[in-house]
Protein backbone atom coordinates (compact mmCIF):
# COMPACT_ATOMS: atom_id res chain seq x y z
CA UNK A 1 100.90 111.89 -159.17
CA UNK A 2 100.93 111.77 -155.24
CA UNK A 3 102.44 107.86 -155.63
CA UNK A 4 104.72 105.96 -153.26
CA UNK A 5 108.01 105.33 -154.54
CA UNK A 6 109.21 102.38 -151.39
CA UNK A 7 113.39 100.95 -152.92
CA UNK A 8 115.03 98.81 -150.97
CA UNK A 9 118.96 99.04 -152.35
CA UNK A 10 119.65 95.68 -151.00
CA UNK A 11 117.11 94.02 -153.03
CA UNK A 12 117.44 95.33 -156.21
CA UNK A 13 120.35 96.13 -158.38
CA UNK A 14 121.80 99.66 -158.26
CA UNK A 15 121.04 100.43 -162.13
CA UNK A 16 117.36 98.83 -161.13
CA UNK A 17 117.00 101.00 -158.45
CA UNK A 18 118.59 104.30 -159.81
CA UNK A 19 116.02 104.08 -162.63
CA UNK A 20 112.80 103.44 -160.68
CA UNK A 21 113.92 106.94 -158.67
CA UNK A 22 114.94 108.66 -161.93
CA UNK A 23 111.51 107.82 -163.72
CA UNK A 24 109.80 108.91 -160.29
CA UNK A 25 111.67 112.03 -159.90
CA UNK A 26 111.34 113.10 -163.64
CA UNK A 27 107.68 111.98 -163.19
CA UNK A 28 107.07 114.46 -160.40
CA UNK A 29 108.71 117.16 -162.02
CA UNK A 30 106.10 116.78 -165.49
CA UNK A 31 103.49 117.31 -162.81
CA UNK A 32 105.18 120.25 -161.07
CA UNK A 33 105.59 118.33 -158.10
CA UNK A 34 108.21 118.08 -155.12
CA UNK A 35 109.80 115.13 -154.22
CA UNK A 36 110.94 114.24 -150.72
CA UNK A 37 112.99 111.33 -149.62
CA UNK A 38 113.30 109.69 -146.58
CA UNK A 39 114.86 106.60 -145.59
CA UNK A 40 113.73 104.68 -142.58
CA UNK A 41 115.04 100.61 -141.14
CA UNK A 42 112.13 98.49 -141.08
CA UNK A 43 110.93 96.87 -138.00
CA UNK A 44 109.03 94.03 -136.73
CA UNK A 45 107.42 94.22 -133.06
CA UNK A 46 107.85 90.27 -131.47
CA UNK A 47 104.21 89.81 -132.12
CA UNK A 48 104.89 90.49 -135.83
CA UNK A 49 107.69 88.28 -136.18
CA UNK A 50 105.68 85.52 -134.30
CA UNK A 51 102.77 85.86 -136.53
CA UNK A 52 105.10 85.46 -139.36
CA UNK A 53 106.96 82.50 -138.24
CA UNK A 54 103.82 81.12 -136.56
CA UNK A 55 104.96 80.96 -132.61
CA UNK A 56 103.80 82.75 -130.14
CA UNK A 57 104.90 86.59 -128.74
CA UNK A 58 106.16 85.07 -125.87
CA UNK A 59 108.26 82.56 -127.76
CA UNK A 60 109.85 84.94 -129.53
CA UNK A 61 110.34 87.13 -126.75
CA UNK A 62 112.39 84.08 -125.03
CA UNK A 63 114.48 83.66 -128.32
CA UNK A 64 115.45 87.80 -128.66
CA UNK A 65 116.13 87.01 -124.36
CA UNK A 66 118.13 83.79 -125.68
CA UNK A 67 119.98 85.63 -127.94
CA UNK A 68 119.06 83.62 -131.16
CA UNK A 69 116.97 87.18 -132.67
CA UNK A 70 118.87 89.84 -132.66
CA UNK A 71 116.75 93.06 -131.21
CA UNK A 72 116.97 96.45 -130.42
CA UNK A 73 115.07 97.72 -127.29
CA UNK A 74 113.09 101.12 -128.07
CA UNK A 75 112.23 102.24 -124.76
CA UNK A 76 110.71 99.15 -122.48
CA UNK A 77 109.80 97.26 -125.94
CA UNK A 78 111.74 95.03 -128.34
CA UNK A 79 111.98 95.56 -132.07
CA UNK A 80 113.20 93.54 -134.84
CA UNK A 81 115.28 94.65 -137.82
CA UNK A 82 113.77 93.17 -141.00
CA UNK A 83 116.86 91.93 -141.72
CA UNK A 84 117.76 90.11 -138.53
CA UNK A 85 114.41 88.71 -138.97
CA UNK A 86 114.95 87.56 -142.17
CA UNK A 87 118.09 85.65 -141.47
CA UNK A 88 116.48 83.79 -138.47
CA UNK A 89 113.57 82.48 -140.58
CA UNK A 90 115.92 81.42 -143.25
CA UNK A 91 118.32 79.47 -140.67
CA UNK A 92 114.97 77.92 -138.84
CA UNK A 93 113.73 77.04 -143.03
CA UNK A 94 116.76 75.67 -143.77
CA UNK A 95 117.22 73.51 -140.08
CA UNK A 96 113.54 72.45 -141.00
CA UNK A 97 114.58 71.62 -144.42
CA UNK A 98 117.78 69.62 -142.96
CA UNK A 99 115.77 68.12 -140.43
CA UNK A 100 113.31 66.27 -142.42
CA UNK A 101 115.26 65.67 -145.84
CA UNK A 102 116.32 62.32 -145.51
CA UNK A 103 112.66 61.39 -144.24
CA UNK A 104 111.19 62.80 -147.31
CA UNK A 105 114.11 61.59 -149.67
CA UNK A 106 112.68 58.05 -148.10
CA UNK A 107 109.53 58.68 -149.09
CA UNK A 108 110.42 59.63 -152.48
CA UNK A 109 112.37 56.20 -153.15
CA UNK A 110 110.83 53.99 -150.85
CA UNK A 111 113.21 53.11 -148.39
């Protein structure tokens, strides 16, 4: 079998999520193999996160410095938790969103 079984609890329901790791597990076992788990936070270095949100490292960098990304250090170097991540794109989406809805509701009816 030798296949990647990646869950992410906060994602998925818990009956979703128990099942994927019960037909793994039972899986494994038909094949006489071992199963090993491991759980790990996910992380994004600043240039990741910029890439993703199309600024630069620096930029980013500034906003962990700012205090608008959360970060951890890990040794001299910043990392991002996926999550923290997350909820800064969705605030800068939705400010975007905010930002330019009434000139696109215009647009849409002509005013």
């Amino acid at each position: 079998m030798h296949a990647q079984l990646t869950i992410d609890p906060s994602r998925q329901s818990e009956e979703e999520w128990l099942a994927a790791m019960k037909s793994y597990v039972l899986r494994a076992r038909e094949n006489g193999e071992v199963v090993s788990l491991r759980s790990r936070p996910e992380f994004l270095s600043p240039q990741a996160a910029g890439l993703r949100l199309g600024m630069s490292r620096s930029t980013v960098t500034r906003k962990i410095e700012a205090g608008e990304i959360r970060a951890i250090k890990v040794g001299t170097h910043h990392r991002i938790p996926l999550r923290e991540f997350e909820a800064y794109r969705d605030k800068l989406v939705g400010s975007m969103i905010a930002a330019t809805s009434d000139d696109i509701e215009a647009d849409l009816h002509g005013d």
